[in-house]
Protein backbone atom coordinates (compact mmCIF):
# COMPACT_ATOMS: atom_id res chain seq x y z
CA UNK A 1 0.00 0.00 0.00
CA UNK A 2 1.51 3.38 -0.94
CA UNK A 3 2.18 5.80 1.79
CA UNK A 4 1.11 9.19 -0.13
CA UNK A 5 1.50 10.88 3.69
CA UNK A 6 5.38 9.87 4.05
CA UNK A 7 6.34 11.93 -0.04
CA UNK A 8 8.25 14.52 0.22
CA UNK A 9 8.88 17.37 -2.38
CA UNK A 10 12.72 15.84 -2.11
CA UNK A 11 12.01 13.01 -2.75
CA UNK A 12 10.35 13.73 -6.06
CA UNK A 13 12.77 16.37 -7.24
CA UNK A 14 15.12 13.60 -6.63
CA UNK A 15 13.34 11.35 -8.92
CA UNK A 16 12.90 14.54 -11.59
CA UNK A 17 16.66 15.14 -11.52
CA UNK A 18 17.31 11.51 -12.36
CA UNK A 19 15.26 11.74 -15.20
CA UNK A 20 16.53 14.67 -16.43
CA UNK A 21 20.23 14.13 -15.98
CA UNK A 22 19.97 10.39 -16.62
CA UNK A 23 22.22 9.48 -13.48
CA UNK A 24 22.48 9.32 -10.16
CA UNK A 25 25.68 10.81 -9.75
CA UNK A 26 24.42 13.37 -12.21
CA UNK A 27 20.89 14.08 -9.98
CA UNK A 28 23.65 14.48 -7.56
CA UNK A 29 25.54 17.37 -8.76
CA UNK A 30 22.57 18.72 -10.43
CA UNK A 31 20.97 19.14 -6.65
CA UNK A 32 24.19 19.91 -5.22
CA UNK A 33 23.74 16.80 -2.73
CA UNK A 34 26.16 13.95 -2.78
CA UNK A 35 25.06 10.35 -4.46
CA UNK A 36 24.52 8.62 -1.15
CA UNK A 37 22.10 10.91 -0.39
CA UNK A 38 20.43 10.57 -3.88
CA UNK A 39 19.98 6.58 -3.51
CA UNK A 40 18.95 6.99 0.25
CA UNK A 41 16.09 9.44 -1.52
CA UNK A 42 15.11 7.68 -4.18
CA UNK A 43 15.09 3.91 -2.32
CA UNK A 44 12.40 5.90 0.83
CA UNK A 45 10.39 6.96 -2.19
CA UNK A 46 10.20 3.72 -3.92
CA UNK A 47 9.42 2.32 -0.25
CA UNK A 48 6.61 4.76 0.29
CA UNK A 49 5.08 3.92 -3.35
CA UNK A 50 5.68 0.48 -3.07
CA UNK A 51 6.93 0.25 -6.21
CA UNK A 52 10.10 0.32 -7.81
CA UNK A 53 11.16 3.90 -10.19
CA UNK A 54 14.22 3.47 -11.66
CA UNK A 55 15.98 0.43 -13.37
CA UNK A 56 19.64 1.35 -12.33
CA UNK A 57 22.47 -0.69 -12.51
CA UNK A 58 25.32 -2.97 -14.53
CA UNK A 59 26.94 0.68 -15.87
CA UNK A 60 23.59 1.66 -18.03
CA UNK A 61 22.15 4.84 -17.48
CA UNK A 62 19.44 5.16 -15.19
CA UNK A 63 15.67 4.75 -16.93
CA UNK A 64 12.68 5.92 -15.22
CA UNK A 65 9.87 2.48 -15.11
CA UNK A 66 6.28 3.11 -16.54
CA UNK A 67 5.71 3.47 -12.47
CA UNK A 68 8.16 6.60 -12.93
CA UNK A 69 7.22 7.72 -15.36
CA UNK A 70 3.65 8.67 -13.72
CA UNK A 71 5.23 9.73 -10.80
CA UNK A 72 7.35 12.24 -13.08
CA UNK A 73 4.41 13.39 -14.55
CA UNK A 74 2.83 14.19 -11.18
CA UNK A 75 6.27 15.81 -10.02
CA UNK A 76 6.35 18.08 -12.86
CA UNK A 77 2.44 19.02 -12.42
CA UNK A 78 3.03 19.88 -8.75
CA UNK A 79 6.33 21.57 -9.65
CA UNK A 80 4.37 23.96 -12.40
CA UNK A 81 1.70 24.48 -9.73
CA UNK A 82 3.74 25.55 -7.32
CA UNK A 83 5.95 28.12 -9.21
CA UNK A 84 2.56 29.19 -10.71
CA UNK A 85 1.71 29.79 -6.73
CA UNK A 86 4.19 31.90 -6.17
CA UNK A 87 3.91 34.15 -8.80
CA UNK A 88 0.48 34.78 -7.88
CA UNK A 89 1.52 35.75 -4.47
CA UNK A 90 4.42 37.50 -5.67
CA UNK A 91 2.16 39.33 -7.54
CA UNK A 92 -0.74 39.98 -4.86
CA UNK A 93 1.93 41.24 -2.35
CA UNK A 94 3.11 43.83 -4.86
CA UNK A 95 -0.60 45.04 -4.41
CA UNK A 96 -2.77 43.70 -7.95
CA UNK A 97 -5.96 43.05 -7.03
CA UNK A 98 -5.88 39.94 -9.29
CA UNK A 99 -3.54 37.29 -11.27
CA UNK A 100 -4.81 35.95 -14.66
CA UNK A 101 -2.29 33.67 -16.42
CA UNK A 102 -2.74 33.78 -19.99
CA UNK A 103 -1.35 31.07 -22.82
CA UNK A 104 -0.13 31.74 -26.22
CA UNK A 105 1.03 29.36 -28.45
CA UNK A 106 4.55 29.87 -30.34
CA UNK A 107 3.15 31.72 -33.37
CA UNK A 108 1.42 34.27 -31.01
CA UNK A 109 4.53 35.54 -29.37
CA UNK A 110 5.19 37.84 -31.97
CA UNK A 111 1.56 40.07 -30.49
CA UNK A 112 1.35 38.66 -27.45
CA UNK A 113 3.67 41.13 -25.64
CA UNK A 114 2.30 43.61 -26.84
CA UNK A 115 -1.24 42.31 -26.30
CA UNK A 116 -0.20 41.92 -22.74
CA UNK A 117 1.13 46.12 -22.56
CA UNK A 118 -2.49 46.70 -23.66
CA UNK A 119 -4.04 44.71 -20.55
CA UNK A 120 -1.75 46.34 -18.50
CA UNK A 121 -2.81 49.89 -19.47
CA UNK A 122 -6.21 48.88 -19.44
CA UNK A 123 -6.23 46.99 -16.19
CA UNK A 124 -3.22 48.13 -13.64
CA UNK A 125 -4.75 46.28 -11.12
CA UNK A 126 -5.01 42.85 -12.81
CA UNK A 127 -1.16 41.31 -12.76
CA UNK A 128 -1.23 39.29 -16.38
CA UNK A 129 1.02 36.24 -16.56
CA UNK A 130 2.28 35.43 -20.15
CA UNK A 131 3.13 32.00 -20.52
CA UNK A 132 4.27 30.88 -24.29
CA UNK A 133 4.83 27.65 -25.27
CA UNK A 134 4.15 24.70 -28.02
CA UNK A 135 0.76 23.76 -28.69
CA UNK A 136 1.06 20.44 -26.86
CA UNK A 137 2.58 22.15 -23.69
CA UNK A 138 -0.07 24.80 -24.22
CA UNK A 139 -2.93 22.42 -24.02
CA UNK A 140 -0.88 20.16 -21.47
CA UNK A 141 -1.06 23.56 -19.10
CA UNK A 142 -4.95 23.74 -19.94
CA UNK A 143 -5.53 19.91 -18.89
CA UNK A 144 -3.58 20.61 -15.68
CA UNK A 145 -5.72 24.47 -14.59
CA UNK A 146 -2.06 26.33 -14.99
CA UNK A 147 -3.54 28.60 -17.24
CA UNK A 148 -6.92 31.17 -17.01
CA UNK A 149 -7.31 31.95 -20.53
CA UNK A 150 -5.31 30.64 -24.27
CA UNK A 151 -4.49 31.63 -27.27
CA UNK A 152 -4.40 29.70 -30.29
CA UNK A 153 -5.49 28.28 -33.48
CA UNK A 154 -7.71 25.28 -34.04
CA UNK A 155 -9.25 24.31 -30.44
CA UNK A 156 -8.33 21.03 -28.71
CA UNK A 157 -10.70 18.31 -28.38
CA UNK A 158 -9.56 17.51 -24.79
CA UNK A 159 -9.48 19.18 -22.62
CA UNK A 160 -13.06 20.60 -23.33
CA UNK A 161 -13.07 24.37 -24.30
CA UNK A 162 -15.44 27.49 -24.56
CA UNK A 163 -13.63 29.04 -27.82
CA UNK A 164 -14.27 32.51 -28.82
CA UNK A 165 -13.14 33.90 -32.64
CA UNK A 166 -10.96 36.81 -32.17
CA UNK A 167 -9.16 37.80 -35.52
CA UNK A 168 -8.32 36.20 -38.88
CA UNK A 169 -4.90 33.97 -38.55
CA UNK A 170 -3.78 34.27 -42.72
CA UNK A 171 -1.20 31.52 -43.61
CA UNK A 172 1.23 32.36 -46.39
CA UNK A 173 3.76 30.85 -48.60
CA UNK A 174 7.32 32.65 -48.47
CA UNK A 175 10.11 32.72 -50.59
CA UNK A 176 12.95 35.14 -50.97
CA UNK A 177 12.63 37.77 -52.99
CA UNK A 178 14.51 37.19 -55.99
CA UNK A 179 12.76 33.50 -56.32
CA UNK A 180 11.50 32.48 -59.36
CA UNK A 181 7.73 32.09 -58.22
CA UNK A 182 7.80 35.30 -56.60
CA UNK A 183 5.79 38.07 -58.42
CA UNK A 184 3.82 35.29 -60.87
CA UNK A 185 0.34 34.30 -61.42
CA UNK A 186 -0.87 31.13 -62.76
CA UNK A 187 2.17 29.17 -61.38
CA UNK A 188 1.35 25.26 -62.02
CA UNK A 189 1.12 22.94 -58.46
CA UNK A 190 3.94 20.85 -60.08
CA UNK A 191 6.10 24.13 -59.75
CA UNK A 192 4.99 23.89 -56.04
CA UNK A 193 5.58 20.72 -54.93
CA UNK A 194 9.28 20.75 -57.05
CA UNK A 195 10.22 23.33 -54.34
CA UNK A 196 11.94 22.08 -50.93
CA UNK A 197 9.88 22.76 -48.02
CA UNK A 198 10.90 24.00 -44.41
CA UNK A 199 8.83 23.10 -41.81
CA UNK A 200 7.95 22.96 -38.17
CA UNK A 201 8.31 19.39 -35.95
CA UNK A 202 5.36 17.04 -36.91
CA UNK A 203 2.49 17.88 -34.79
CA UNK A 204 2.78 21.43 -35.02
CA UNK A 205 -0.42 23.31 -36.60
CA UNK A 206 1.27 24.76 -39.07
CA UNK A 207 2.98 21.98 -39.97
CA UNK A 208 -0.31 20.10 -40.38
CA UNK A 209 -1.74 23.07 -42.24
CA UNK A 210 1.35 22.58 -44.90
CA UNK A 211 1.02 19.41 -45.44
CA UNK A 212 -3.05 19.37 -46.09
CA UNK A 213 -2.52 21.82 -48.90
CA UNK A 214 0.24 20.79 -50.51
CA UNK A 215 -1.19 17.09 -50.54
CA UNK A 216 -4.67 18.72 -51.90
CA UNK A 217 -2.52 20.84 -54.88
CA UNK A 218 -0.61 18.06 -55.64
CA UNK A 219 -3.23 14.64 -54.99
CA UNK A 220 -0.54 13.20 -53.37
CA UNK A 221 2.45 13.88 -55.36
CA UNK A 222 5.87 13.31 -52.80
CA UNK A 223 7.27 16.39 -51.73
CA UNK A 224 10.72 17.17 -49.49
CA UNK A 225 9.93 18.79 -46.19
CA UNK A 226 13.46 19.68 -44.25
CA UNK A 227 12.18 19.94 -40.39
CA UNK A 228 13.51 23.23 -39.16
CA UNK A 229 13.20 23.58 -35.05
CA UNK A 230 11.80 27.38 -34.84
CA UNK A 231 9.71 30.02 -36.85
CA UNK A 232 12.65 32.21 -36.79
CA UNK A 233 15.02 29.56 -37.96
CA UNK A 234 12.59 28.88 -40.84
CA UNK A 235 12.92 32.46 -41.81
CA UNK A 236 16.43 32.74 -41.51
CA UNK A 237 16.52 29.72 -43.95
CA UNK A 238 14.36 31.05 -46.30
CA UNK A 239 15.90 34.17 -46.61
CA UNK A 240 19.53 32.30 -47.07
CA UNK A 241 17.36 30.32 -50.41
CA UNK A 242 16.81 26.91 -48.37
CA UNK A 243 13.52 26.30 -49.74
CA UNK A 244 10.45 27.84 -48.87
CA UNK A 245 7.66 27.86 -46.16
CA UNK A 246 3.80 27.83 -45.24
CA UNK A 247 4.01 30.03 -41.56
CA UNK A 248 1.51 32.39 -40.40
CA UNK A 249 1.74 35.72 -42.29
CA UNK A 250 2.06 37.16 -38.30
CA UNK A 251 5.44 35.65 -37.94
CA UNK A 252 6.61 37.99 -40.87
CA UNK A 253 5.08 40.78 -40.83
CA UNK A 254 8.28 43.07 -40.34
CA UNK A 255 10.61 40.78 -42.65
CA UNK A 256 7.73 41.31 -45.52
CA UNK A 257 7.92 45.27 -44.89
CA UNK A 258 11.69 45.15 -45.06
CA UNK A 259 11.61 43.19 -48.05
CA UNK A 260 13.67 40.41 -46.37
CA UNK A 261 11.31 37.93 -47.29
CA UNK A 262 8.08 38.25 -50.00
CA UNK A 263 5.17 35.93 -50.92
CA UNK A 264 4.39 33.65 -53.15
CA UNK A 265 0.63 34.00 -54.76
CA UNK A 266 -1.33 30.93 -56.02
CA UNK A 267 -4.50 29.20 -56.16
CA UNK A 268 -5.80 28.28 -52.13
CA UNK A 269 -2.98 31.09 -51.19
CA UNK A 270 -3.06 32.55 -47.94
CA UNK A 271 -4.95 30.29 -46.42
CA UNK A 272 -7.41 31.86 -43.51
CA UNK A 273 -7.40 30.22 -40.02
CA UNK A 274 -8.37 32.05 -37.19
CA UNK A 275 -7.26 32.88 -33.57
CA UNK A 276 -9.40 31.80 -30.13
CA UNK A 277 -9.58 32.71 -27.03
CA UNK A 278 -10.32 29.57 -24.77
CA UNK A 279 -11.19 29.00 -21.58
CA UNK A 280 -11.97 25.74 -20.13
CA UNK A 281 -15.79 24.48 -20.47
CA UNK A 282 -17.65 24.37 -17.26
CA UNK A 283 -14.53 26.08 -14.98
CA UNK A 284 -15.85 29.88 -14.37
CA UNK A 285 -13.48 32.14 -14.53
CA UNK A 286 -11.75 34.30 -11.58
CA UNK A 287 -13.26 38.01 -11.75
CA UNK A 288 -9.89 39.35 -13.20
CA UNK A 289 -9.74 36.22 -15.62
CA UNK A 290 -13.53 37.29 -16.92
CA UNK A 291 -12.48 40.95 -17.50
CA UNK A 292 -9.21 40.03 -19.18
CA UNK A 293 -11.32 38.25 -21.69
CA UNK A 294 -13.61 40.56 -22.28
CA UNK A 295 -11.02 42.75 -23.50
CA UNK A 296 -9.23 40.27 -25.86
CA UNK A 297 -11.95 39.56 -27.09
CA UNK A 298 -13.75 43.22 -27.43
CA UNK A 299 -10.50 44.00 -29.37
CA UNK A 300 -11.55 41.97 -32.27
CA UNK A 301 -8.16 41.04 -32.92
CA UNK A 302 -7.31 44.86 -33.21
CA UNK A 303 -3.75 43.66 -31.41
CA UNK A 304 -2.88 41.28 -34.48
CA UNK A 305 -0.02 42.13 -36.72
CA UNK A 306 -0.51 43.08 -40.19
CA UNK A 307 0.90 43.97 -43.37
């Protein structure tokens, strides 16, 4: 029988170390505690579980167990929670009247600062906490309440959402500026799909988005995609003649005024996605949390970037 009384916030940072550093010895210097203490740790928490955490031993590096792996999960959860604590009573002590932490997905960071000068203008009472990330961790921080309100594209099926429109999202097709399909019209989907593509990990919206048109243009046709880790690395490739890119016409904005970086106009080009505000379904929202919507979404996506 597990003894959840006996855990200790120790005793699970031990376990996260070892899973990050892959080591005892290396949870060790990593917590600045020595490895004795580490093992002596780790073996009370697999006693209080009842279960064992970590396969360790004969020189290979230390691997969490499915059992660990949950009890990672949790450790992580209650280490978010916590941080997410104290900021909120950071922020109360400094005399706001209310915390809201809002969530904006990668592709939003280029307005959400900005976005977030306009709350604070509006609302000098109401501390707003930015937190940008991934769609996955985005929706992961959703599923576990460490967010008020989000920011993003296509809505999650789980966790269940109340979604709100609040702007157009356009997706283009860039290029550099001297490219050959820059500056045409009627430009054949064989022309297209010859190109090399640079794209986000697989999962990512955009990445999705990419690969539905370019599979509708082409019915199927192969294509080379070149995963690229980060919008700004994409652009940076672009501009150094790569390939080319589907991203959201709000990640480029400033290089398309410059002249950095230009467009590429065909048939299904930009494509038109949208931006929503989500909260979570059934979960009202905090008094500060209800008026921070109301003015994202009163703004009617007055705060996006545009050409």
């Amino acid at each position: 029988m597990a003894k959840i009384e006996s855990l200790t916030f120790k005793q699970l940072r031990v376990l996260g170390a070892i899973a990050e550093c892959g080591s005892l010895s290396g949870a060790a210097q990593s917590l600045g505690l020595t490895a004795p203490a580490i093992h002596a740790q780790l073996t009370q928490l697999e006693t209080n579980l009842g279960v064992r955490l970590v396969d360790r031993g004969g020189g290979a590096p230390a691997r969490l167990t499915k059992a660990g792996e949950v009890v990672l999960r949790a450790q992580r959860t209650i280490d978010a929670v916590l941080g997410q604590t104290i900021e909120r009573i950071d922020a109360l002590a400094k005399g706001h009247e209310g915390v809201v932490t809002l969530g904006v997905v990668s592709t939003g960071k280029y307005f959400a600062p900005q976005l977030v000068a306009r709350l604070k203008e509006a609302m000098p009472g109401i501390a707003v906490m930015l937190k940008v990330g991934n769609r996955g961790e985005i929706i992961s921080m959703m599923q576990q309440g460490l967010i008020d309100l989000a920011i993003m594209g296509r809505p999650p099926r789980e966790p269940k959402v109340v979604a709100e429109r609040i702007g157009a999202h356009p997706h283009v097709l860039i290029a550099p500026p001297g490219h050959p399909l820059v500056g045409r019209g009627n430009i054949d989907p064989d022309e297209i799909l010859a190109e090399t593509f640079l794209a986000r990990e697989p999962g990512s919206g955009t990445r999705i988005l990419m690969m539905r048109y370019l599979d509708r243009i082409g019915g199927g046709m192969p294509y080379e995609v070149v995963e690229i880790g980060s919008n700004e690395t994409i652009k940076q490739a672009v501009m150094a003649g790569l390939g080319i890119a589907l991203i959201s016409l709000h990640t480029v904005t400033e290089e398309l005024k410059a002249g950095r970086l230009a467009t590429i106009s065909a048939d299904g080009l930009p494509i038109i996605r949208q931006w929503y505000l989500l909260q979570r379904a059934h979960e009202p929202l905090s008094p500060a949390a209800q008026r921070v919507h109301d003015f994202i979404a009163g703004e009617r996506g007055r705060f996006l970037p545009h050409v």
